[in-house]
PDB file of N, CA and C in Angstrom:
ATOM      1  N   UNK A   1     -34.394 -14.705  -4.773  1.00  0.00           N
ATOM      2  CA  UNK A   1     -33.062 -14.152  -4.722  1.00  0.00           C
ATOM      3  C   UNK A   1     -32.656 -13.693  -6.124  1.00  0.00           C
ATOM      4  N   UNK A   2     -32.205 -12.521  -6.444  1.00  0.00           N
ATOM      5  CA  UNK A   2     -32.030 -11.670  -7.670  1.00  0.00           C
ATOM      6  C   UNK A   2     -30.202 -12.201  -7.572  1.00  0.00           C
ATOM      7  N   UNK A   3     -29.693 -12.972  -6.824  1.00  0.00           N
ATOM      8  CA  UNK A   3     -27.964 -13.627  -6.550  1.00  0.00           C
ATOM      9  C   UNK A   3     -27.719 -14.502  -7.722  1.00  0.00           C
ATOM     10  N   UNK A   4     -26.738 -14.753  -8.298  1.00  0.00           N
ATOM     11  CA  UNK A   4     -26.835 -16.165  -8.705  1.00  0.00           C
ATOM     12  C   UNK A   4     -26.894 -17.390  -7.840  1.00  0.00           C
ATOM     13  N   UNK A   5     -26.989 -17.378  -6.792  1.00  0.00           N
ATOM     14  CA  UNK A   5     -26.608 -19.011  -6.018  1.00  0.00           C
ATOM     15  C   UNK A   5     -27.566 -18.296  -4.947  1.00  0.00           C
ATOM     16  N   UNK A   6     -28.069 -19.446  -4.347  1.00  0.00           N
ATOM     17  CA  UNK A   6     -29.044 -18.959  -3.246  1.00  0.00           C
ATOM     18  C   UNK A   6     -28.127 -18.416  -1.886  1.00  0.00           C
ATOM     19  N   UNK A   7     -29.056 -17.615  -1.175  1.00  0.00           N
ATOM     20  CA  UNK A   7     -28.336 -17.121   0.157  1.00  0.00           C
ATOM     21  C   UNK A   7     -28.554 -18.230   1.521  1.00  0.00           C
ATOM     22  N   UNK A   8     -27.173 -18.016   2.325  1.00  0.00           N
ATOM     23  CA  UNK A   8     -27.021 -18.935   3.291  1.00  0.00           C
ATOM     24  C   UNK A   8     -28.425 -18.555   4.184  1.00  0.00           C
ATOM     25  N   UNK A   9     -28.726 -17.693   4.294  1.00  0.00           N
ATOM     26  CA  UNK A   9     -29.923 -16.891   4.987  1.00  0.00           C
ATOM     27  C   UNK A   9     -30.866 -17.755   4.950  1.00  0.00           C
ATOM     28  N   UNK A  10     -31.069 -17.811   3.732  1.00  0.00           N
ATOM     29  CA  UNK A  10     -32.038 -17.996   2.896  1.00  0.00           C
ATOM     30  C   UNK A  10     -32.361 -19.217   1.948  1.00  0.00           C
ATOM     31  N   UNK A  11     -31.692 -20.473   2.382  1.00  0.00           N
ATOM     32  CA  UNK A  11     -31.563 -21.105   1.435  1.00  0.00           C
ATOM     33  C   UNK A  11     -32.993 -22.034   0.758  1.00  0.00           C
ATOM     34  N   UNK A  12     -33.942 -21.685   1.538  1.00  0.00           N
ATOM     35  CA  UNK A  12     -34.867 -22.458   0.598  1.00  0.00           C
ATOM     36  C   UNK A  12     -35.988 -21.553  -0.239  1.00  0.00           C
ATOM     37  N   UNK A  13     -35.116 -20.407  -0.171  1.00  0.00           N
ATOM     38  CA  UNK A  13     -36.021 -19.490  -1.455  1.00  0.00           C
ATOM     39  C   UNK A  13     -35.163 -19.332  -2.479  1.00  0.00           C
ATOM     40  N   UNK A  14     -35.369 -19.831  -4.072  1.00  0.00           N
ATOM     41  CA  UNK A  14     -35.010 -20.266  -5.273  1.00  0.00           C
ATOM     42  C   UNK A  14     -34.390 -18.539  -5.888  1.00  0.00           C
ATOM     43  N   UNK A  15     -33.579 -18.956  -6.584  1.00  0.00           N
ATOM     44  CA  UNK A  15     -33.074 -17.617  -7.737  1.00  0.00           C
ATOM     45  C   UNK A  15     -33.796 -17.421  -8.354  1.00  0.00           C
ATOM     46  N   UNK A  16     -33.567 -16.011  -8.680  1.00  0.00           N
ATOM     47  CA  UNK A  16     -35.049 -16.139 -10.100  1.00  0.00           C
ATOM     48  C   UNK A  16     -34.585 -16.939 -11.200  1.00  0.00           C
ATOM     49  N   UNK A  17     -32.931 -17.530 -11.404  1.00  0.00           N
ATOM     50  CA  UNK A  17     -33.028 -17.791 -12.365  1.00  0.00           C
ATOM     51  C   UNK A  17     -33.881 -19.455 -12.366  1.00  0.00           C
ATOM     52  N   UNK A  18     -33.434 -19.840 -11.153  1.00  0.00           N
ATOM     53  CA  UNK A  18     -34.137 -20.835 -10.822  1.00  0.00           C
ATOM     54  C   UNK A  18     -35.547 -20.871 -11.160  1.00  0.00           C
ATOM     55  N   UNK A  19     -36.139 -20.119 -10.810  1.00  0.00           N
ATOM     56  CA  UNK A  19     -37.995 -19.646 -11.023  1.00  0.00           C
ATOM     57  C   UNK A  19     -37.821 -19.402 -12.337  1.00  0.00           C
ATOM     58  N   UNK A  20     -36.956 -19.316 -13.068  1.00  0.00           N
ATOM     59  CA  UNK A  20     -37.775 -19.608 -14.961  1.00  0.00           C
ATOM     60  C   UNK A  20     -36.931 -18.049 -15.452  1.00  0.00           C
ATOM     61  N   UNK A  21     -36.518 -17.404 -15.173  1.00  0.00           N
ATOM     62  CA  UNK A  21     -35.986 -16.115 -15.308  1.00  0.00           C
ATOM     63  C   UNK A  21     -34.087 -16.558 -15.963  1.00  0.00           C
ATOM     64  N   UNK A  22     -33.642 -17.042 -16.827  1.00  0.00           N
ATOM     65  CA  UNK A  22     -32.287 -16.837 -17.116  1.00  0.00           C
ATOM     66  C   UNK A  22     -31.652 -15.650 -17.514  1.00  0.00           C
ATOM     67  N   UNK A  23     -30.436 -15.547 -16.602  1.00  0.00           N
ATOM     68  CA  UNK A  23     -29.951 -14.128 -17.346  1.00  0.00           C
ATOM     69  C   UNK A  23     -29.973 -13.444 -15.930  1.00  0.00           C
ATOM     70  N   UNK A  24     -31.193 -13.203 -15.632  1.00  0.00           N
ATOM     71  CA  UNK A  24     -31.406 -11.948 -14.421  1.00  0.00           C
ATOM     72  C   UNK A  24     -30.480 -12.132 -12.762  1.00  0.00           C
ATOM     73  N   UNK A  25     -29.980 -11.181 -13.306  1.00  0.00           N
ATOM     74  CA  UNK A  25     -28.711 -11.126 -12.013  1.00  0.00           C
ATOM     75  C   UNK A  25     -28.802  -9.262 -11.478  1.00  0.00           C
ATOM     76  N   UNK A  26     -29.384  -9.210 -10.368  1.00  0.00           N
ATOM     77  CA  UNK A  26     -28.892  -8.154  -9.155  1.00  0.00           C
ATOM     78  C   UNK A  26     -28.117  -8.656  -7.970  1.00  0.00           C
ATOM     79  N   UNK A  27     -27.056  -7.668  -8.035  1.00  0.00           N
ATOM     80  CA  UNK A  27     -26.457  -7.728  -6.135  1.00  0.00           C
ATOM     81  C   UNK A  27     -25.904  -6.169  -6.289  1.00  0.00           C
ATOM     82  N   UNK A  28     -25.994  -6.639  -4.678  1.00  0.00           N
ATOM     83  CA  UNK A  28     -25.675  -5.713  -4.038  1.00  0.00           C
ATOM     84  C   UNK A  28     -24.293  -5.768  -3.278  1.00  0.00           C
ATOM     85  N   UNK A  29     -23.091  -4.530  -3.371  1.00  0.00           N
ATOM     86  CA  UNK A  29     -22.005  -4.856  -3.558  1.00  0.00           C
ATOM     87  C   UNK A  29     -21.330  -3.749  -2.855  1.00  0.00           C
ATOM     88  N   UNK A  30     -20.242  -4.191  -2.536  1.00  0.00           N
ATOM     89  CA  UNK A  30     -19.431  -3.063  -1.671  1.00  0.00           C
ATOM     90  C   UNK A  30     -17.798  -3.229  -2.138  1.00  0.00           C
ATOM     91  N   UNK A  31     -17.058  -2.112  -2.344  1.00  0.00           N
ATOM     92  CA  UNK A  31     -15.444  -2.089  -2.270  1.00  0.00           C
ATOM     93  C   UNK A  31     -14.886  -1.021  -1.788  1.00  0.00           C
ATOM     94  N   UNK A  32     -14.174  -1.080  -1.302  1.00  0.00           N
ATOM     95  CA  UNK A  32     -12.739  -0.424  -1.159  1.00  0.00           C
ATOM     96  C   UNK A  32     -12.246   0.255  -2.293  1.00  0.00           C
ATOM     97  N   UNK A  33     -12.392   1.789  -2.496  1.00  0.00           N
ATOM     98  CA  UNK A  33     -11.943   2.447  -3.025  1.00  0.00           C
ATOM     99  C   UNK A  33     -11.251   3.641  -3.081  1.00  0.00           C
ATOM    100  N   UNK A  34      -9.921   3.967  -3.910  1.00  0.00           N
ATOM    101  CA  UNK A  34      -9.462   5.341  -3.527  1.00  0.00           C
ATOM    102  C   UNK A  34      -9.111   6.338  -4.672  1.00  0.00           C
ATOM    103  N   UNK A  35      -8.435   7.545  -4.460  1.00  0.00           N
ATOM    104  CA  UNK A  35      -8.046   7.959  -5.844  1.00  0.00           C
ATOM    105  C   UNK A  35      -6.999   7.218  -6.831  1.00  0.00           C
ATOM    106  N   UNK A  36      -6.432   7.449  -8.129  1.00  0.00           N
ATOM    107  CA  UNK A  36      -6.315   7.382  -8.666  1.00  0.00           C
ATOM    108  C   UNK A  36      -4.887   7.031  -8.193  1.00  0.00           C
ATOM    109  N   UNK A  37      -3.369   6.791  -8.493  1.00  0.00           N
ATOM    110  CA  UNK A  37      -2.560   6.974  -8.416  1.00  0.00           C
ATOM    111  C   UNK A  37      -1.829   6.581  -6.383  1.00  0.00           C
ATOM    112  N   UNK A  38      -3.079   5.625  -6.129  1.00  0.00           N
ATOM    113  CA  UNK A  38      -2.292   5.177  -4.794  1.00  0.00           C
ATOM    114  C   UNK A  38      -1.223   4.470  -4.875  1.00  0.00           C
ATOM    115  N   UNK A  39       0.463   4.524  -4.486  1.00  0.00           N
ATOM    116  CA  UNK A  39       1.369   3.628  -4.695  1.00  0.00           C
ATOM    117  C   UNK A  39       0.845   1.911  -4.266  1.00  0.00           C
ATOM    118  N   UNK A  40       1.653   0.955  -5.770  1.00  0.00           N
ATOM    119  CA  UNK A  40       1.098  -0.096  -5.298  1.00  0.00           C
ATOM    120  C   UNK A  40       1.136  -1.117  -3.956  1.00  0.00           C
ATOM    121  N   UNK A  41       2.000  -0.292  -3.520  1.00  0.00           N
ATOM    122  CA  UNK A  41       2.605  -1.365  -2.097  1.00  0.00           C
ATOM    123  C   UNK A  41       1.362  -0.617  -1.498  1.00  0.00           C
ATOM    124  N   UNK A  42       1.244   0.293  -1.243  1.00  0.00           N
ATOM    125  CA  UNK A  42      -0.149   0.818  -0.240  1.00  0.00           C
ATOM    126  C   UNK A  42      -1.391   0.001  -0.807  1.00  0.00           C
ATOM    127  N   UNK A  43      -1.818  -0.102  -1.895  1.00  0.00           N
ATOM    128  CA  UNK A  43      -2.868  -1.014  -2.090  1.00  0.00           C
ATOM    129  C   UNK A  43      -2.804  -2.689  -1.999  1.00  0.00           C
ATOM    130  N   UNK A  44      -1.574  -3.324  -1.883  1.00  0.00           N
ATOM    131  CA  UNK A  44      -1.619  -4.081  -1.504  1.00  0.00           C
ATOM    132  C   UNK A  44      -1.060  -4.630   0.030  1.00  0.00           C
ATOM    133  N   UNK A  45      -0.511  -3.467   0.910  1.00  0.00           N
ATOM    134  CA  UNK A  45      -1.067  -3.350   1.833  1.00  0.00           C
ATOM    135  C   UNK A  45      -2.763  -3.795   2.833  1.00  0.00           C
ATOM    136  N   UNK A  46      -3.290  -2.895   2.061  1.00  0.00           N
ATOM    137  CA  UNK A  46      -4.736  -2.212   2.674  1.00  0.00           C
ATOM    138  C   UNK A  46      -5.375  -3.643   2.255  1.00  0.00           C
ATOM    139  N   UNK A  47      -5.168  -4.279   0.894  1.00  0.00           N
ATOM    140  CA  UNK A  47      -6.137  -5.583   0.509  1.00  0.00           C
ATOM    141  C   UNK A  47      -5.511  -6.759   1.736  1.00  0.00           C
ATOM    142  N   UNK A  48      -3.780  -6.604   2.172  1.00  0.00           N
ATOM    143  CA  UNK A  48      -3.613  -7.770   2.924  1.00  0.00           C
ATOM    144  C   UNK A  48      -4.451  -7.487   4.067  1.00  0.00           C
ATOM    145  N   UNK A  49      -4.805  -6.382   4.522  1.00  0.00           N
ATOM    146  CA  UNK A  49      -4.968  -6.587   6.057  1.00  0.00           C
ATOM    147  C   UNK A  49      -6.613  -6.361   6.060  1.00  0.00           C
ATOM    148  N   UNK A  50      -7.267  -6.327   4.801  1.00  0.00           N
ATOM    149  CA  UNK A  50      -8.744  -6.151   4.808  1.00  0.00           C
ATOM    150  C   UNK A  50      -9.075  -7.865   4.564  1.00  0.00           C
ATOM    151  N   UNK A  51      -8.385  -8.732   4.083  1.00  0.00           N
ATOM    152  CA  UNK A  51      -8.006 -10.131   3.997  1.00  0.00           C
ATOM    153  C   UNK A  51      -7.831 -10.574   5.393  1.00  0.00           C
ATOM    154  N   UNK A  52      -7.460  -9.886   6.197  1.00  0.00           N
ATOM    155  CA  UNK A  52      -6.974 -10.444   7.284  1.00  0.00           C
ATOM    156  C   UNK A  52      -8.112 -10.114   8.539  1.00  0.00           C
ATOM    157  N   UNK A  53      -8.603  -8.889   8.112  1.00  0.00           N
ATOM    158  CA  UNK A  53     -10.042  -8.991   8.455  1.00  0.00           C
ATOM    159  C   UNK A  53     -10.815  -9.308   8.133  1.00  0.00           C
ATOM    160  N   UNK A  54     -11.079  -9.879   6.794  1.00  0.00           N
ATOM    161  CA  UNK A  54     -12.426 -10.207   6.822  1.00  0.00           C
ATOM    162  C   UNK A  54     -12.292 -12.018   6.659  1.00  0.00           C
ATOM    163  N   UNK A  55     -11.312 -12.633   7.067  1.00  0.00           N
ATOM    164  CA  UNK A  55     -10.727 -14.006   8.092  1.00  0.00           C
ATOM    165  C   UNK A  55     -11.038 -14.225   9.103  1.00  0.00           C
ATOM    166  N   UNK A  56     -11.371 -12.958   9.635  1.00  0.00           N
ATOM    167  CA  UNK A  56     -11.933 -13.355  11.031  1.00  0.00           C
ATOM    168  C   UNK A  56     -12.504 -13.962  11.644  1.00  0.00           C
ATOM    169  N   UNK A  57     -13.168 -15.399  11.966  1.00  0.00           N
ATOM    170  CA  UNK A  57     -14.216 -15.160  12.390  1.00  0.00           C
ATOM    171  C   UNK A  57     -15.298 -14.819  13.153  1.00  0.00           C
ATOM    172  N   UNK A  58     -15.025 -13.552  13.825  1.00  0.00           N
ATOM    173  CA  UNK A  58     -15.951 -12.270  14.760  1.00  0.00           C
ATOM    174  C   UNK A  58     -16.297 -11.453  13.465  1.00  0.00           C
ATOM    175  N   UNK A  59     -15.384 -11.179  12.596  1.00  0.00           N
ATOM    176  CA  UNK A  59     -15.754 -10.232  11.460  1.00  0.00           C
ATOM    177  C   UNK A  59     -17.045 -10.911  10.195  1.00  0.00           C
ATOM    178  N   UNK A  60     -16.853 -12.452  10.121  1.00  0.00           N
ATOM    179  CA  UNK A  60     -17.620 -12.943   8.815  1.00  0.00           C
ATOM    180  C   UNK A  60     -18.528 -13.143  10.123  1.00  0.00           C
ATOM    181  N   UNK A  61     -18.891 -13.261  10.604  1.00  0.00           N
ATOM    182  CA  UNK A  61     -20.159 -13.676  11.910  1.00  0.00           C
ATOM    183  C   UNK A  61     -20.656 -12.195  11.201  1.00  0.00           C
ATOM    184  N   UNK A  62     -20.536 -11.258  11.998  1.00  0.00           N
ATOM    185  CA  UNK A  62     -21.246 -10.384  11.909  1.00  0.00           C
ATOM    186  C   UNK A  62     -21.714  -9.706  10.266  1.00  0.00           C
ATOM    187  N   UNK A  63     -20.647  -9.730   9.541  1.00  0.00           N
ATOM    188  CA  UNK A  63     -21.200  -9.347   8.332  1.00  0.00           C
ATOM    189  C   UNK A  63     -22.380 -10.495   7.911  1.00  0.00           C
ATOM    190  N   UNK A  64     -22.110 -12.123   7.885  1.00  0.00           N
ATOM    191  CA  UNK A  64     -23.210 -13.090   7.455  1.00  0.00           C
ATOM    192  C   UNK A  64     -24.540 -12.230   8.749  1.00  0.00           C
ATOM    193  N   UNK A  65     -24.511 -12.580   9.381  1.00  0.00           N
ATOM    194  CA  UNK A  65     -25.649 -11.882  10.219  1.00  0.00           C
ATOM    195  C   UNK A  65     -26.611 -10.809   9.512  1.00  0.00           C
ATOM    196  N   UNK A  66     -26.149  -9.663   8.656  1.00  0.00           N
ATOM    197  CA  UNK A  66     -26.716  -8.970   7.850  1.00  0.00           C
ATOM    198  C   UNK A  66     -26.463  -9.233   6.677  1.00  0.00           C
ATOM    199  N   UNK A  67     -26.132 -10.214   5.953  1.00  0.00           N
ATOM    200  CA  UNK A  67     -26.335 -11.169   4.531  1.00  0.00           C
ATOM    201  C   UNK A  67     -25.505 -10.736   4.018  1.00  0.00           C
ATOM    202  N   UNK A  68     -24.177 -10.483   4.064  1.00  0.00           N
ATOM    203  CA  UNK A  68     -23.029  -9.697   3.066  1.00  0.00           C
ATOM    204  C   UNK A  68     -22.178 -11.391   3.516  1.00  0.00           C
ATOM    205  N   UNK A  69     -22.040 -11.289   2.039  1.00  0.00           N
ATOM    206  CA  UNK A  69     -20.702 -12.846   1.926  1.00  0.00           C
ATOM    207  C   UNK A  69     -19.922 -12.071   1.434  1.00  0.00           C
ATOM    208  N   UNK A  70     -18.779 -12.215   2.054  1.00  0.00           N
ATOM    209  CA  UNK A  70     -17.459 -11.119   1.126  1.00  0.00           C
ATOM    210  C   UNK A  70     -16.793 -11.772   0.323  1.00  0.00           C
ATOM    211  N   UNK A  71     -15.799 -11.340  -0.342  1.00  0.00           N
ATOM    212  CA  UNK A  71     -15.614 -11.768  -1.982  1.00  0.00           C
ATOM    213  C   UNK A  71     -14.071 -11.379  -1.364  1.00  0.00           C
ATOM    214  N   UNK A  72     -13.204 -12.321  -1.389  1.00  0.00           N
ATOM    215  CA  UNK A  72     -11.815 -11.942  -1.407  1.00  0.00           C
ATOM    216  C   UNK A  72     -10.570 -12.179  -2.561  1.00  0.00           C
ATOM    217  N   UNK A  73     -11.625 -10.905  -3.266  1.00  0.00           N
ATOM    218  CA  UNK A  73     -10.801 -10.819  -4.562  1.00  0.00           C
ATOM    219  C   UNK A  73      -9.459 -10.226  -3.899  1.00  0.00           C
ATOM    220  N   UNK A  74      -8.593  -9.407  -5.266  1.00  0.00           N
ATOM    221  CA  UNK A  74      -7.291  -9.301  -5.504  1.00  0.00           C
ATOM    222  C   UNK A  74      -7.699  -8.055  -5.719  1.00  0.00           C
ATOM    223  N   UNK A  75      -6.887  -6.666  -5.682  1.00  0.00           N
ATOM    224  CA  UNK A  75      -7.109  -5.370  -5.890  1.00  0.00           C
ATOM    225  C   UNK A  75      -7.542  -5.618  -7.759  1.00  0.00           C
ATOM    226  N   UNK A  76      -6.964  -6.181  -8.364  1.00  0.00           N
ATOM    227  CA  UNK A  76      -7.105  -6.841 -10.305  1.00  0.00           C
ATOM    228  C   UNK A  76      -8.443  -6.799 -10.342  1.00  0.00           C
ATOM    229  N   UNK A  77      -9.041  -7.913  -9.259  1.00  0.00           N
ATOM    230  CA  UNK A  77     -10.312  -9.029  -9.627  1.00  0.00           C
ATOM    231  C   UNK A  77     -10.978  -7.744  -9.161  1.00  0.00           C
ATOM    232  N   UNK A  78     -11.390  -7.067  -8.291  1.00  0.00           N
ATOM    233  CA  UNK A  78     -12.369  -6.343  -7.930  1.00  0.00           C
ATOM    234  C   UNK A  78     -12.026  -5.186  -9.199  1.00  0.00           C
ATOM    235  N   UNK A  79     -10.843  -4.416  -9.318  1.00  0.00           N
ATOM    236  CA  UNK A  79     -11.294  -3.359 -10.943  1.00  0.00           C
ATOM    237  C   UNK A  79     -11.927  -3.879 -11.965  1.00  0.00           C
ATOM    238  N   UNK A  80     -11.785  -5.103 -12.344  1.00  0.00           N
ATOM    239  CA  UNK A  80     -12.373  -5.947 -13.472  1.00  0.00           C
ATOM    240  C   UNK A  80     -13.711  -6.064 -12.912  1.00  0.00           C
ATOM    241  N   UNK A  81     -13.811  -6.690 -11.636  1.00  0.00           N
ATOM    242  CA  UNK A  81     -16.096  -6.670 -11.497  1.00  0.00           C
ATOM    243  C   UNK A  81     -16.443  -5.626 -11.603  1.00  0.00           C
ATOM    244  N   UNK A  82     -15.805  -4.306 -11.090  1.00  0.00           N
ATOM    245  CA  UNK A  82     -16.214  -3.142 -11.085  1.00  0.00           C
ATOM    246  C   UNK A  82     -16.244  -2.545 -12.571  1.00  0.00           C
ATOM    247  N   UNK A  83     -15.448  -2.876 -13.068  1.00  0.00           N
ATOM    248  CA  UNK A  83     -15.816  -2.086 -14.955  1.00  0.00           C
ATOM    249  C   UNK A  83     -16.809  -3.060 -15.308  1.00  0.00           C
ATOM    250  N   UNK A  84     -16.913  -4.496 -15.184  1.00  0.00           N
ATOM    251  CA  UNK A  84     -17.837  -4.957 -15.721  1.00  0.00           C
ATOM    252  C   UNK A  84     -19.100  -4.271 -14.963  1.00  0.00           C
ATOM    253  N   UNK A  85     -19.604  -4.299 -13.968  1.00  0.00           N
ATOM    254  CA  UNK A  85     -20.962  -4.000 -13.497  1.00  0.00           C
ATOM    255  C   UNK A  85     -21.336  -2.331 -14.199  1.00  0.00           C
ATOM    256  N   UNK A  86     -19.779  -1.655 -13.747  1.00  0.00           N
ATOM    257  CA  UNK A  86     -20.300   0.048 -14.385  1.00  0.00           C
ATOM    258  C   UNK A  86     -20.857  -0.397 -16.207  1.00  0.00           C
ATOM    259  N   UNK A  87     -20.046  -1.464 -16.859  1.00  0.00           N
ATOM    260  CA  UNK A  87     -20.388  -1.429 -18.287  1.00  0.00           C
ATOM    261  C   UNK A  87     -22.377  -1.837 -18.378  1.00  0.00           C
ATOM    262  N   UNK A  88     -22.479  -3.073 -17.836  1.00  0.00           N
ATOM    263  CA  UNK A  88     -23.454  -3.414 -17.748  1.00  0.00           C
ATOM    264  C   UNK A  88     -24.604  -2.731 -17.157  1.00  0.00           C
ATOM    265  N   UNK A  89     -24.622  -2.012 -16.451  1.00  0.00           N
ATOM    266  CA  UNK A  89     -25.525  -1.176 -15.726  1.00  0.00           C
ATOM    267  C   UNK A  89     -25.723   0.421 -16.948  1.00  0.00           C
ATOM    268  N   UNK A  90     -24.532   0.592 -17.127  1.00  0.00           N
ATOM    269  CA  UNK A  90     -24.488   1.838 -18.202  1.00  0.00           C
ATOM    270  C   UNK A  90     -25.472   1.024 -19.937  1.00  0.00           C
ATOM    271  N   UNK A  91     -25.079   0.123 -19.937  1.00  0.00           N
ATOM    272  CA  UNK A  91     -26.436  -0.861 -20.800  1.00  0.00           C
ATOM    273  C   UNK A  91     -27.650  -0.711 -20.653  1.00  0.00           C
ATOM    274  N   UNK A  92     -28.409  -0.934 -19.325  1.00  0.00           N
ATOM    275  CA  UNK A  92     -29.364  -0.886 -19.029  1.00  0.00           C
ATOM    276  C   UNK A  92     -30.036   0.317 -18.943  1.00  0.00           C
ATOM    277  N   UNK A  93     -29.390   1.369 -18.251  1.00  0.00           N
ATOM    278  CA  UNK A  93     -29.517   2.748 -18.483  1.00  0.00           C
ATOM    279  C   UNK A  93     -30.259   3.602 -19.855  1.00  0.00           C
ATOM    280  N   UNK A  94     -29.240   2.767 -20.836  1.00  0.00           N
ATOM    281  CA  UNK A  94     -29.094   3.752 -22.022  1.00  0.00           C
ATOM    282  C   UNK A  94     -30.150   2.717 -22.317  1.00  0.00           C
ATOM    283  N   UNK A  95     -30.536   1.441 -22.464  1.00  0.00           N
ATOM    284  CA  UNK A  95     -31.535   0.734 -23.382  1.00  0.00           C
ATOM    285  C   UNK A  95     -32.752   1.152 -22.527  1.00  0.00           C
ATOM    286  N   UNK A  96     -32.633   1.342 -21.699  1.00  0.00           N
ATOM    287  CA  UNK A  96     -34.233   1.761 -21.234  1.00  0.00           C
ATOM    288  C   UNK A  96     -34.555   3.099 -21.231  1.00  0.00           C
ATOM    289  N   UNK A  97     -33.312   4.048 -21.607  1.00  0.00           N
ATOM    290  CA  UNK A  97     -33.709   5.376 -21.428  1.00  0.00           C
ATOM    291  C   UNK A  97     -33.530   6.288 -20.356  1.00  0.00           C
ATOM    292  N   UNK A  98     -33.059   6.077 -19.539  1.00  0.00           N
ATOM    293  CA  UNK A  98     -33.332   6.498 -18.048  1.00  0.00           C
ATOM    294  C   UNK A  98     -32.648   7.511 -17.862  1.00  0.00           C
ATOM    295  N   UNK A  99     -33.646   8.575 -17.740  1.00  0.00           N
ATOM    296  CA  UNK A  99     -33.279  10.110 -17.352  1.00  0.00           C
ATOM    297  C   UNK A  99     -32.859  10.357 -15.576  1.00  0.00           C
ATOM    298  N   UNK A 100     -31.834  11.496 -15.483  1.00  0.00           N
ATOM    299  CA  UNK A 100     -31.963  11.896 -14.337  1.00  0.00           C
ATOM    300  C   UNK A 100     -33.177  12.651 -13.581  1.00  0.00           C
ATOM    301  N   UNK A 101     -33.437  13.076 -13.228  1.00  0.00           N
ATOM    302  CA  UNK A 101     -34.473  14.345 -12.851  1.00  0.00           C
ATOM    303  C   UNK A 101     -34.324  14.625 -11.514  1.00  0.00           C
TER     304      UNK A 101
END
Protein backbone atom coordinates (compact mmCIF):
# COMPACT_ATOMS: atom_id res chain seq x y z
CA UNK A 1 0.00 0.00 0.00
CA UNK A 2 1.66 3.39 -1.30
CA UNK A 3 -1.43 4.93 1.82
CA UNK A 4 -0.12 5.85 4.95
CA UNK A 5 -2.25 3.37 7.11
CA UNK A 6 -3.15 0.11 5.61
CA UNK A 7 -6.47 -0.44 3.59
CA UNK A 8 -9.66 -1.93 5.15
CA UNK A 9 -9.55 -4.11 1.87
CA UNK A 10 -6.56 -4.99 2.45
CA UNK A 11 -5.41 -5.15 5.72
CA UNK A 12 -2.75 -7.68 5.83
CA UNK A 13 -0.62 -6.16 3.09
CA UNK A 14 1.99 -3.69 4.89
CA UNK A 15 2.73 0.17 3.69
CA UNK A 16 5.68 0.62 2.04
CA UNK A 17 6.51 2.63 4.73
CA UNK A 18 6.09 -0.29 6.77
CA UNK A 19 8.36 -2.50 4.26
CA UNK A 20 11.46 -0.19 5.04
CA UNK A 21 10.48 2.77 2.63
CA UNK A 22 9.92 6.14 5.03
CA UNK A 23 8.59 9.10 3.52
CA UNK A 24 6.86 7.38 0.44
CA UNK A 25 3.30 8.38 0.28
CA UNK A 26 0.84 7.95 -3.01
CA UNK A 27 -3.05 8.28 -3.02
CA UNK A 28 -5.35 8.56 -4.94
CA UNK A 29 -7.89 11.33 -4.40
CA UNK A 30 -11.03 12.94 -5.39
CA UNK A 31 -12.87 16.58 -4.63
CA UNK A 32 -15.43 18.65 -5.31
CA UNK A 33 -14.56 21.45 -7.25
CA UNK A 34 -15.76 24.74 -8.83
CA UNK A 35 -14.85 28.12 -10.22
CA UNK A 36 -13.47 30.67 -8.51
CA UNK A 37 -15.78 33.10 -6.76
CA UNK A 38 -18.77 30.59 -5.70
CA UNK A 39 -20.82 32.55 -2.92
CA UNK A 40 -19.91 31.12 0.46
CA UNK A 41 -23.30 29.95 1.59
CA UNK A 42 -23.42 27.86 -1.78
CA UNK A 43 -20.23 26.11 -0.82
CA UNK A 44 -21.20 25.41 2.32
CA UNK A 45 -24.30 24.32 1.25
CA UNK A 46 -22.99 21.67 -1.34
CA UNK A 47 -20.18 20.40 1.58
CA UNK A 48 -23.43 20.02 4.07
CA UNK A 49 -25.32 17.83 1.90
CA UNK A 50 -22.18 15.94 0.29
CA UNK A 51 -21.65 15.24 4.33
CA UNK A 52 -24.91 14.09 4.39
CA UNK A 53 -24.24 11.83 1.69
CA UNK A 54 -21.46 10.46 2.18
CA UNK A 55 -23.20 9.42 6.03
CA UNK A 56 -24.97 7.22 4.43
CA UNK A 57 -24.66 4.07 4.94
CA UNK A 58 -25.82 2.73 1.22
CA UNK A 59 -23.37 5.52 0.06
CA UNK A 60 -19.95 4.45 2.30
CA UNK A 61 -21.00 0.62 1.41
CA UNK A 62 -20.62 1.21 -1.98
CA UNK A 63 -17.78 3.61 -2.24
CA UNK A 64 -15.65 1.05 0.54
CA UNK A 65 -16.62 -1.72 -2.00
CA UNK A 66 -14.28 0.00 -4.60
CA UNK A 67 -11.62 1.15 -1.85
CA UNK A 68 -12.40 4.97 -1.64
CA UNK A 69 -12.56 5.97 2.31
CA UNK A 70 -13.87 9.49 2.14
CA UNK A 71 -12.32 12.24 4.01
CA UNK A 72 -14.93 14.63 5.52
CA UNK A 73 -13.00 17.54 5.47
CA UNK A 74 -14.33 21.25 5.62
CA UNK A 75 -14.39 23.24 2.20
CA UNK A 76 -10.67 25.01 4.36
CA UNK A 77 -9.25 21.39 4.99
CA UNK A 78 -9.66 20.10 1.45
CA UNK A 79 -8.01 23.76 -0.28
CA UNK A 80 -5.14 23.26 2.12
CA UNK A 81 -4.60 19.17 0.98
CA UNK A 82 -5.12 20.34 -2.33
CA UNK A 83 -2.25 23.17 -2.41
CA UNK A 84 -0.27 20.91 -0.45
CA UNK A 85 -0.39 17.83 -2.92
CA UNK A 86 -0.32 20.49 -6.17
CA UNK A 87 3.03 21.91 -4.14
CA UNK A 88 4.47 18.55 -3.61
CA UNK A 89 3.83 16.89 -6.81
CA UNK A 90 5.06 20.25 -8.68
CA UNK A 91 8.49 19.10 -6.50
CA UNK A 92 8.69 16.00 -7.93
CA UNK A 93 8.08 17.12 -11.37
CA UNK A 94 10.67 19.76 -11.46
CA UNK A 95 13.38 17.45 -9.41
CA UNK A 96 13.08 14.75 -11.77
CA UNK A 97 12.68 16.76 -14.81
CA UNK A 98 9.62 15.67 -16.31
CA UNK A 99 8.76 16.85 -19.69
CA UNK A 100 5.41 16.93 -21.36
CA UNK A 101 5.44 15.32 -24.81
Amino acid sequence: MSTPKRSPQFPDVPTIAESGLAGYEVTVWYGLCGPGGIPAALVEKMNADLQKALASPETAKRLSDVGIEPAADTPAQFTEFARVEVAKWAKVIKDANVKAE
